[in-house]
C-alpha atoms as a PDB file:
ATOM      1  CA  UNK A   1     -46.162 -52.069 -25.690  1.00  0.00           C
ATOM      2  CA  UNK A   2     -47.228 -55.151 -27.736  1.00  0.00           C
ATOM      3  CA  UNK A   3     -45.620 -57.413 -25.543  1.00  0.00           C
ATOM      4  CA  UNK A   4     -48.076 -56.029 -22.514  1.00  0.00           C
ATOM      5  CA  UNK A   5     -50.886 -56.468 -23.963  1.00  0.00           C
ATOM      6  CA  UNK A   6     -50.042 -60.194 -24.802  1.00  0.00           C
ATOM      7  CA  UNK A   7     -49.366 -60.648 -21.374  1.00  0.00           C
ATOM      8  CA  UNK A   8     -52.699 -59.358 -19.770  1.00  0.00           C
ATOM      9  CA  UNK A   9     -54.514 -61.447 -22.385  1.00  0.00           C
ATOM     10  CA  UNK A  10     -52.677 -64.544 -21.116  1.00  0.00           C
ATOM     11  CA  UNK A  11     -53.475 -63.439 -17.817  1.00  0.00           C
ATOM     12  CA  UNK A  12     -57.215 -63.807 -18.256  1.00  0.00           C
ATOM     13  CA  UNK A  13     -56.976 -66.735 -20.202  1.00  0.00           C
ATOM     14  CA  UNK A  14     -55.611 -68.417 -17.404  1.00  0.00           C
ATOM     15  CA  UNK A  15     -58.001 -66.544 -14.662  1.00  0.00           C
ATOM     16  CA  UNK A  16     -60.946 -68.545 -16.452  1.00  0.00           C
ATOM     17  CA  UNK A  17     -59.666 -71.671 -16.761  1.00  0.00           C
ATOM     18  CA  UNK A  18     -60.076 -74.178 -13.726  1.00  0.00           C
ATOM     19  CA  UNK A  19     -57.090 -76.137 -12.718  1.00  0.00           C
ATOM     20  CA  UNK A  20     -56.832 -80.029 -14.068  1.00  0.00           C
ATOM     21  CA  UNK A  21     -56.911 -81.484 -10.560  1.00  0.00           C
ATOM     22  CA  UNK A  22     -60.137 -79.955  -9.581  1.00  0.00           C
ATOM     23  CA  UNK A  23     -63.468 -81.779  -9.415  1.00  0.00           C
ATOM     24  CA  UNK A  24     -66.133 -81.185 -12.288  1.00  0.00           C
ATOM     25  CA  UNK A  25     -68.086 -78.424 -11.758  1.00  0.00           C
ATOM     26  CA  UNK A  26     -72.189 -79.551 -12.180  1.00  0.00           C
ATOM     27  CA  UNK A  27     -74.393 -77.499 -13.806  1.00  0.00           C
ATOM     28  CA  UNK A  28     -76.458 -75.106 -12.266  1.00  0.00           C
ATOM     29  CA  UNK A  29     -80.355 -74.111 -12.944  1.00  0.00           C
ATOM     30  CA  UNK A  30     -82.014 -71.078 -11.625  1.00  0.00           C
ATOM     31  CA  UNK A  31     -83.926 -72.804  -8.635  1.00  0.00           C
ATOM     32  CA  UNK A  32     -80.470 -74.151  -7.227  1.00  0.00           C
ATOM     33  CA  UNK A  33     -80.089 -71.475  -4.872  1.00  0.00           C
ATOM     34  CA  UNK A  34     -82.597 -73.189  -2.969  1.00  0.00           C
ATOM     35  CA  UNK A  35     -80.844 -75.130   0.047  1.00  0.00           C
ATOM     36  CA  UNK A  36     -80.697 -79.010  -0.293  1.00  0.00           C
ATOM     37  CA  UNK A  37     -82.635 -81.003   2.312  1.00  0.00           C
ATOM     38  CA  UNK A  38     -80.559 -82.192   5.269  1.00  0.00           C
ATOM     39  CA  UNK A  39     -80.001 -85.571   5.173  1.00  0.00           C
ATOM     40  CA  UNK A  40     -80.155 -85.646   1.067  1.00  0.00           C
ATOM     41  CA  UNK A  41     -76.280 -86.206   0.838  1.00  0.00           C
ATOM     42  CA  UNK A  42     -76.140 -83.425  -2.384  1.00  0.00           C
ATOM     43  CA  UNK A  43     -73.316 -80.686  -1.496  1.00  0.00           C
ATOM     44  CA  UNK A  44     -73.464 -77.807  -0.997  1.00  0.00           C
ATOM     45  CA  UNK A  45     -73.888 -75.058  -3.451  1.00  0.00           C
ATOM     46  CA  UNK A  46     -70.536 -72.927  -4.169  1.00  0.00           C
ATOM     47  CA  UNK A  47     -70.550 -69.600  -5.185  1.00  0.00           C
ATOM     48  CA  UNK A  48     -68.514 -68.928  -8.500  1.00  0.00           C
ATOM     49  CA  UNK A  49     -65.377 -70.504  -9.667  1.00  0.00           C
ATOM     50  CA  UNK A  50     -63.324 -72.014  -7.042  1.00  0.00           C
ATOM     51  CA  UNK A  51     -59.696 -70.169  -6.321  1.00  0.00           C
ATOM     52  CA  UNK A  52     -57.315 -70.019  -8.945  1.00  0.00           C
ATOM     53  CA  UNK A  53     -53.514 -70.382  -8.448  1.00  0.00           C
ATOM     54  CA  UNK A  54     -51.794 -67.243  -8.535  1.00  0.00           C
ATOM     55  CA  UNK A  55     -49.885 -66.206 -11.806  1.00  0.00           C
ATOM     56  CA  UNK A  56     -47.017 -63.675 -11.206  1.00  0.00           C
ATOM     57  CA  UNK A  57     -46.182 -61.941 -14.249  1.00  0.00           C
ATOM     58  CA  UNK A  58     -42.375 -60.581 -15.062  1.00  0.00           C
ATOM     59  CA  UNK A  59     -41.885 -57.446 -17.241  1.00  0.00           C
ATOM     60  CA  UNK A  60     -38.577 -56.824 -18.546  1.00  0.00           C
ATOM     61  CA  UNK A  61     -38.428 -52.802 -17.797  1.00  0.00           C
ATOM     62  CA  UNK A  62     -35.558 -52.504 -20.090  1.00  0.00           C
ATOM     63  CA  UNK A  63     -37.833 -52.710 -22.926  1.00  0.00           C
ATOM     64  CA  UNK A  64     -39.891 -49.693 -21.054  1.00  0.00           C
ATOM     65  CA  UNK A  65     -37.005 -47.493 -20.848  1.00  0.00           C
ATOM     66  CA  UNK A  66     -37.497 -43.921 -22.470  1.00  0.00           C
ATOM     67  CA  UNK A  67     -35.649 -41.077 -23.705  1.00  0.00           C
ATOM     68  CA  UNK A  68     -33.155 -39.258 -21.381  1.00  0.00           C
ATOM     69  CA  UNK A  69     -34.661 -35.817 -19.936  1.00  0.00           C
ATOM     70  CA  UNK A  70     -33.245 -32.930 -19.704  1.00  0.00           C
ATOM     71  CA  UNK A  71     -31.030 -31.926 -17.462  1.00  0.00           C
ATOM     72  CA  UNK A  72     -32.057 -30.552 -13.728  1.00  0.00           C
ATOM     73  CA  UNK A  73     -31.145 -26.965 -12.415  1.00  0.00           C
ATOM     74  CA  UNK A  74     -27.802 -26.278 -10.897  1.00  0.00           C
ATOM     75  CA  UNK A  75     -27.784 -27.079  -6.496  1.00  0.00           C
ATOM     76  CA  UNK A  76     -26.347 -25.252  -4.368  1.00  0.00           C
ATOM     77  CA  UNK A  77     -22.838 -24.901  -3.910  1.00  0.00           C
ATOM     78  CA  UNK A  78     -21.305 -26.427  -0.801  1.00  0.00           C
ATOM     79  CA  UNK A  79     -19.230 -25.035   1.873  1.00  0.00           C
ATOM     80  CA  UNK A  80     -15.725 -24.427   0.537  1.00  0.00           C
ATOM     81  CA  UNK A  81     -12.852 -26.631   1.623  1.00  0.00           C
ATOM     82  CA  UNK A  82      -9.667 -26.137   4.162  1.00  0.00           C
ATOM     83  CA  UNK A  83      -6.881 -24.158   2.137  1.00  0.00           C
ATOM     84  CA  UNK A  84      -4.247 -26.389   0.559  1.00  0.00           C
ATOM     85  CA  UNK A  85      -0.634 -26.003   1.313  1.00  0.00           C
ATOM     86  CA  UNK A  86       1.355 -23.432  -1.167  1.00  0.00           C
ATOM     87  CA  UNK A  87       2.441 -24.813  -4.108  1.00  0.00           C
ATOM     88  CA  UNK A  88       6.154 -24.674  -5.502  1.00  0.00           C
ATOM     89  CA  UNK A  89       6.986 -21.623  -7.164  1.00  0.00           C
ATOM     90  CA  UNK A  90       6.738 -21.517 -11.372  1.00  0.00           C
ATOM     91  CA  UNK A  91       8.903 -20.734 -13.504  1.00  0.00           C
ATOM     92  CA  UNK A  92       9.904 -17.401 -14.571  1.00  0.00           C
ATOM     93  CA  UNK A  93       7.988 -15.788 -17.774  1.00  0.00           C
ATOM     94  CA  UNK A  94       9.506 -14.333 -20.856  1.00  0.00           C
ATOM     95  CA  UNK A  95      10.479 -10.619 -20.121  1.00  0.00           C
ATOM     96  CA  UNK A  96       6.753  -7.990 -21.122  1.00  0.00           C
ATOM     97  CA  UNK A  97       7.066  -5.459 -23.887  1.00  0.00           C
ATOM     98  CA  UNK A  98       8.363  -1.737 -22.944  1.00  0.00           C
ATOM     99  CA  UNK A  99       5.642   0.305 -22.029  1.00  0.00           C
ATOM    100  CA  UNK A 100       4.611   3.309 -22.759  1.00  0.00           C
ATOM    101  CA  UNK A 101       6.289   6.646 -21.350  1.00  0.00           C
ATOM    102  CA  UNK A 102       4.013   8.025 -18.652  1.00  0.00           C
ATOM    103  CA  UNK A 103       3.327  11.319 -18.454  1.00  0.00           C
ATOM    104  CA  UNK A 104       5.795  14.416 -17.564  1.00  0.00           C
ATOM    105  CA  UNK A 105       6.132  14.588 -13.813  1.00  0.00           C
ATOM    106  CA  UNK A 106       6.045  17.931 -11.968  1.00  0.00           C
ATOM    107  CA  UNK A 107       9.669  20.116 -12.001  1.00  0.00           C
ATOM    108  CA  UNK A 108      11.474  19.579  -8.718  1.00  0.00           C
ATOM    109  CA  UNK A 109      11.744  22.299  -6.625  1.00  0.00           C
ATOM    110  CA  UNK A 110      15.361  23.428  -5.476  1.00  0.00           C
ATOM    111  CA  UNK A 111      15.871  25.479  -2.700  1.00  0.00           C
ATOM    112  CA  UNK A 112      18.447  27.760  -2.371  1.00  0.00           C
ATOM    113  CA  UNK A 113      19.859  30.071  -0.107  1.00  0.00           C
ATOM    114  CA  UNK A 114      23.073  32.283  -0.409  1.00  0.00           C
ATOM    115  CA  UNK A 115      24.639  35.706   0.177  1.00  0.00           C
ATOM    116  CA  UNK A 116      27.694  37.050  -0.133  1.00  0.00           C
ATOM    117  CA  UNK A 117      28.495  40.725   1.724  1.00  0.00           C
ATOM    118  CA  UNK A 118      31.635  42.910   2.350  1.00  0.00           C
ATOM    119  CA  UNK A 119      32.596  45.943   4.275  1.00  0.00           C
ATOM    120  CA  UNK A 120      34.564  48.740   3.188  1.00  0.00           C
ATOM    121  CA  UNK A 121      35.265  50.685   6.859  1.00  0.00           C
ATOM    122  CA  UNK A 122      37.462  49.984   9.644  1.00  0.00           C
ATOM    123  CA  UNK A 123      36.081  48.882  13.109  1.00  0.00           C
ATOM    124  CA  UNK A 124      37.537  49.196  16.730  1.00  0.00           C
ATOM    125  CA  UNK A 125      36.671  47.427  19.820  1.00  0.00           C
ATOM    126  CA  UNK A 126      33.840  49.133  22.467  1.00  0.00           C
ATOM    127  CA  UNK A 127      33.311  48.766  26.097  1.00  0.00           C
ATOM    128  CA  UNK A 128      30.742  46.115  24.784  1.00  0.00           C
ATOM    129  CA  UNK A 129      30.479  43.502  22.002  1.00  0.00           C
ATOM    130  CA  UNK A 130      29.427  44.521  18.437  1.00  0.00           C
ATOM    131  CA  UNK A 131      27.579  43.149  15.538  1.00  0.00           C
ATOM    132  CA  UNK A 132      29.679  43.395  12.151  1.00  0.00           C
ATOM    133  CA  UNK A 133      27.495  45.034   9.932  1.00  0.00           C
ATOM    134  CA  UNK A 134      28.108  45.293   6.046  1.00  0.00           C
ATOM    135  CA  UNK A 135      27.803  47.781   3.561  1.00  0.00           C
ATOM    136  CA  UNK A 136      28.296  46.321   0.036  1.00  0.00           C
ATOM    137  CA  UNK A 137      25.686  43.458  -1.327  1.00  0.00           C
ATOM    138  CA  UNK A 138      27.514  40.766  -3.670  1.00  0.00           C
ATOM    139  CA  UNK A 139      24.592  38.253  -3.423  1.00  0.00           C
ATOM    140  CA  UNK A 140      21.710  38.657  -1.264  1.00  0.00           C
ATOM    141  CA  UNK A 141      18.714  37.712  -3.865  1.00  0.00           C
ATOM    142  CA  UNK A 142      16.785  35.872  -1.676  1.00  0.00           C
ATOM    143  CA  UNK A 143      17.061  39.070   1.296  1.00  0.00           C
ATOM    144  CA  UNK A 144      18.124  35.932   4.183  1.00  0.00           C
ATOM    145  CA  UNK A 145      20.736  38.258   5.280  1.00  0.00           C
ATOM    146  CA  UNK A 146      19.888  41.288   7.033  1.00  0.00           C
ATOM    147  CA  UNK A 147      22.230  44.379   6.127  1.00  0.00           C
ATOM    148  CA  UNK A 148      20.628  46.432   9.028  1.00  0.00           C
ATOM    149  CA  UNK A 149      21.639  43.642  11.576  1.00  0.00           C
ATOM    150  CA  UNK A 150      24.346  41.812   9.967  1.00  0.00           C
ATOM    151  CA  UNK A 151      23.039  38.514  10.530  1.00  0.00           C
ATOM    152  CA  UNK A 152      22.023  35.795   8.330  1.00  0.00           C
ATOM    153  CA  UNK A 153      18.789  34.156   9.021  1.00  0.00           C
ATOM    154  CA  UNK A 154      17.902  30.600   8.594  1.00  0.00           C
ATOM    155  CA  UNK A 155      14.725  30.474   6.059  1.00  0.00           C
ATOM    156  CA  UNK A 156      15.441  26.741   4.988  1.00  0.00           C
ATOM    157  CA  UNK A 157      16.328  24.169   8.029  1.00  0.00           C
ATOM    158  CA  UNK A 158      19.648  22.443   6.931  1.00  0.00           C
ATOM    159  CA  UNK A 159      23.500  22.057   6.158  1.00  0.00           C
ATOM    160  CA  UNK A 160      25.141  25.440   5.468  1.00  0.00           C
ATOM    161  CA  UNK A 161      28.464  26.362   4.672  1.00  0.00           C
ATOM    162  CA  UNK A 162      29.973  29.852   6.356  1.00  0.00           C
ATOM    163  CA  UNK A 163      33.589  31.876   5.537  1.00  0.00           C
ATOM    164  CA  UNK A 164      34.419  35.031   6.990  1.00  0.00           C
ATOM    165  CA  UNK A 165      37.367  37.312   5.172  1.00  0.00           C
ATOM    166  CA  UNK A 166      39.489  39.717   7.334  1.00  0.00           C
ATOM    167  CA  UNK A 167      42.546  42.110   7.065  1.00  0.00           C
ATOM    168  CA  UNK A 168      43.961  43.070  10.306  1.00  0.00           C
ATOM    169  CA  UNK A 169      45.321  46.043  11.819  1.00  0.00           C
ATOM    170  CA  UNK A 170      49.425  47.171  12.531  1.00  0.00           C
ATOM    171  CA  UNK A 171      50.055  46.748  16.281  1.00  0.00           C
ATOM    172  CA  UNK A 172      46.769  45.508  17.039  1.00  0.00           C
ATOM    173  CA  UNK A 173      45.169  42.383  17.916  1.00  0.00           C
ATOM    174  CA  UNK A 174      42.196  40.847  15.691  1.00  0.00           C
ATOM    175  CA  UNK A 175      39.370  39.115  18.017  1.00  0.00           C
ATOM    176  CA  UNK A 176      36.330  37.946  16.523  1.00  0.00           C
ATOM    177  CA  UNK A 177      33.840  35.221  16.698  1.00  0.00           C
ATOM    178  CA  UNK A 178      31.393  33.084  13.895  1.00  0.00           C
ATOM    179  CA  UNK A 179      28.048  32.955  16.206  1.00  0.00           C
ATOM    180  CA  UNK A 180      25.225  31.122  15.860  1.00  0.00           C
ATOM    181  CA  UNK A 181      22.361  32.743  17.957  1.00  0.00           C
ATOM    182  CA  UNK A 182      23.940  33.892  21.041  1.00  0.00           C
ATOM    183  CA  UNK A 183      26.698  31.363  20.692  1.00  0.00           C
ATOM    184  CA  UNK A 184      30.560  31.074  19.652  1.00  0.00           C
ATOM    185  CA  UNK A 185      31.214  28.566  17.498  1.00  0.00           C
ATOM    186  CA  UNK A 186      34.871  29.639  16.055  1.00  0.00           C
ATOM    187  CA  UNK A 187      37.074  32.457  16.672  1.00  0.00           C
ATOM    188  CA  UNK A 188      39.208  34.504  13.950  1.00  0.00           C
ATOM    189  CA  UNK A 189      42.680  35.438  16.126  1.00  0.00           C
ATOM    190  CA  UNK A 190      45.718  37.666  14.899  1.00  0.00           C
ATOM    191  CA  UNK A 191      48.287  38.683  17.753  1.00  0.00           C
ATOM    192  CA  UNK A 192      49.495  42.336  17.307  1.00  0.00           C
ATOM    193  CA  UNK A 193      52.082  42.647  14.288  1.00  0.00           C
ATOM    194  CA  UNK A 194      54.241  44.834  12.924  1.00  0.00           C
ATOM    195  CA  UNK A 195      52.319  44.223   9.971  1.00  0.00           C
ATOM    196  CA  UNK A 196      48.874  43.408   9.201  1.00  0.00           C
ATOM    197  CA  UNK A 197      48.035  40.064   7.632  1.00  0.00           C
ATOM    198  CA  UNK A 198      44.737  38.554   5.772  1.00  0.00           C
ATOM    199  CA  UNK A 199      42.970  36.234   8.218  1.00  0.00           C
ATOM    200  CA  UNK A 200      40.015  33.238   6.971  1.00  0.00           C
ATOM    201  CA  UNK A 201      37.859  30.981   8.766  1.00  0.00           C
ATOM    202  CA  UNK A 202      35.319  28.551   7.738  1.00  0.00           C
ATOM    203  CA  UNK A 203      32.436  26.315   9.183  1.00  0.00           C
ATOM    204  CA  UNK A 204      29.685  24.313   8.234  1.00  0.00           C
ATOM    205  CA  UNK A 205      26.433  24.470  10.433  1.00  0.00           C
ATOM    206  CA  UNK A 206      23.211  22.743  10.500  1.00  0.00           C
ATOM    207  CA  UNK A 207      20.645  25.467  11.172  1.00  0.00           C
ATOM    208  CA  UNK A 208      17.041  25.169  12.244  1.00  0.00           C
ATOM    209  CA  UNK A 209      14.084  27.776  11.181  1.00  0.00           C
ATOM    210  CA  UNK A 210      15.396  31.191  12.307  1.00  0.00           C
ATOM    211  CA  UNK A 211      18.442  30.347  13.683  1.00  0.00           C
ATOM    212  CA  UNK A 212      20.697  33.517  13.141  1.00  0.00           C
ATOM    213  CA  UNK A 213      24.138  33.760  12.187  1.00  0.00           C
ATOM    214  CA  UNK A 214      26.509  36.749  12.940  1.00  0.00           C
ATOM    215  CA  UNK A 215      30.279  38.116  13.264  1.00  0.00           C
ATOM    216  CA  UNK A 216      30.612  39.784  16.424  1.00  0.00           C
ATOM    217  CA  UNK A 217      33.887  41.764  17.279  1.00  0.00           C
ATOM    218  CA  UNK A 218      35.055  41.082  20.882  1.00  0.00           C
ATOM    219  CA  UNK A 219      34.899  43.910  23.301  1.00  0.00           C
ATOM    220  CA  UNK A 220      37.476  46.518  24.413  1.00  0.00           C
ATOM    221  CA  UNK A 221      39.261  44.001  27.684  1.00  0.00           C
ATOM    222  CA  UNK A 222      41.720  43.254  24.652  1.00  0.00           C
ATOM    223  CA  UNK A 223      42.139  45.790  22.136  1.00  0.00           C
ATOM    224  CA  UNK A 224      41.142  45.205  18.579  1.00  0.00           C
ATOM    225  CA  UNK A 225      40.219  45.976  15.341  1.00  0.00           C
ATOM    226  CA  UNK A 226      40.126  45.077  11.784  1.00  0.00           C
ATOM    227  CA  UNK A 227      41.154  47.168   9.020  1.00  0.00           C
ATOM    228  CA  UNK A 228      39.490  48.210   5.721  1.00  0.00           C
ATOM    229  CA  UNK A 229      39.431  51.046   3.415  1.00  0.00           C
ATOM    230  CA  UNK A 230      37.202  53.104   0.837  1.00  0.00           C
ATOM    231  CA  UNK A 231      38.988  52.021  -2.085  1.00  0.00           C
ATOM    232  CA  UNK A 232      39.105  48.353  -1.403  1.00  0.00           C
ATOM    233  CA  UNK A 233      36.702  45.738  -0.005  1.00  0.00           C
ATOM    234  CA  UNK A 234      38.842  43.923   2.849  1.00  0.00           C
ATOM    235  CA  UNK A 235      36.205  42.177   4.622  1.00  0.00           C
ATOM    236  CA  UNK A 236      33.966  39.947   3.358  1.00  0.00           C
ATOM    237  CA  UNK A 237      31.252  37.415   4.634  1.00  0.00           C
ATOM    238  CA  UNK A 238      29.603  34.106   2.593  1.00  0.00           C
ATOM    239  CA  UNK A 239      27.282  31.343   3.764  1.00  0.00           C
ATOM    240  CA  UNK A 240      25.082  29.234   0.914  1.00  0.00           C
ATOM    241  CA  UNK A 241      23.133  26.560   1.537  1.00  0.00           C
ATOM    242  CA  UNK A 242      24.509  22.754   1.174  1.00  0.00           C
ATOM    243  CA  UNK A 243      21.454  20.628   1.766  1.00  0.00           C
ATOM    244  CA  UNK A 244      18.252  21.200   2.906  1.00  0.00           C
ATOM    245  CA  UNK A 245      16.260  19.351   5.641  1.00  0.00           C
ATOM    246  CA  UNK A 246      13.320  18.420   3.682  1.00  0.00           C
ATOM    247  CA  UNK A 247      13.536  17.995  -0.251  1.00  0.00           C
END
């Protein structure tokens, strides 16, 4: 700030000095505003100084510089950017902690289906086909087979398993079918004997929702009949189910 004020004092210094080339200024009194005679050769009077040569002045700035403000508020932001190409896969971390154990889930639910019948009296062929019906109840818990009917029907859609148990009679034949609905699927055959024989057969079927299955004796065209007695169960009839549709 000193240096400044040196400067503009130098400044008018200079302003009031007249230049060293210039003629001698004369004196003036107070009546020598009057205009000179023509012809009297004096000159003209001049009106103040006569003009100075300019004086540029230089002022380092660097000497002016202040303290650094503060900084300005945040702009802004700009669009974002195209999306850079992947980059290479990292490497693999070190293997987490076990977890905890997460809460019990629900029980599964299993579903089952199964009987298990017999019949302890005899049966001949008709004039028209016939149901085998049962009369003794080894497993029936979930009531899918009907006693009054003797058919099984199909509460779960899926894979069951079916065996049929049969003692035939002397000198007759044995005809019978395994249906499912109103169709054979296998037939239990004994020719006429002298002496009667145990006869199996066995299936697996994949049922849909009420889809029955039945024995059904064949009707009297060919003569026929199975044998059983009070005492002792001789006929028998099992299905369970393998694997259900939907779990």
């Amino acid at each position: 700030m000193l240096c400044v004020l040196v400067l503009l004092s130098l400044t008018s210094l200079v302003a009031l000095v007249p230049p060293p080339s210039a003629p001698p200024v004369p004196c003036r009194h107070c009546c020598d505003h009057v205009e000179q005679p023509e012809g009297s050769g004096a000159q003209p009077a001049t009106e103040g100084f006569i003009l100075v040569p300019e004086v540029r002045t230089y002022i380092n700035m660097t000497i002016l510089k202040g303290e650094k403000g503060d900084r300005g508020d945040r702009g802004t932001p700009g669009k974002a950017g195209q999306e850079g190409p992947p980059g290479s896969r990292g490497a693999m971390g070190s293997k987490g902690d076990k977890g905890q154990a997460g809460l019990p889930g629900d029980p599964c639910k299993v579903q089952y289906s199964a009987f298990s019948v017999g019949r302890r009296k005899s049966l001949h062929s008709m004039e028209s086909y016939q149901a085998l019906v049962f009369d003794t109840v080894f497993v029936n818990k979930e009531g899918h087979f009907d006693m009054f009917t003797g058919k099984f029907l199909c509460h779960i859609p899926g894979i069951y398993f079916f065996n049929v148990n049969i003692h035939t009679w002397n000198f007759k034949e044995t005809y019978l079918h395994i249906m499912q609905n109103d169709t054979e699927q296998v037939i239990v055959y004994a020719q006429p004997s002298d002496r009667s024989i145990m006869q199996s057969q066995s299936l697996m079927l994949e049922l849909e929702l009420s889809d029955e299955v039945w024995v059904r004796l064949y009707k009297r065209e060919r003569e026929n009949a199975i044998y059983s007695d009070d005492v002792d169960v001789y006929i028998t009839f099992n299905g369970y189910l393998i694997k259900a549709s939907v779990e």
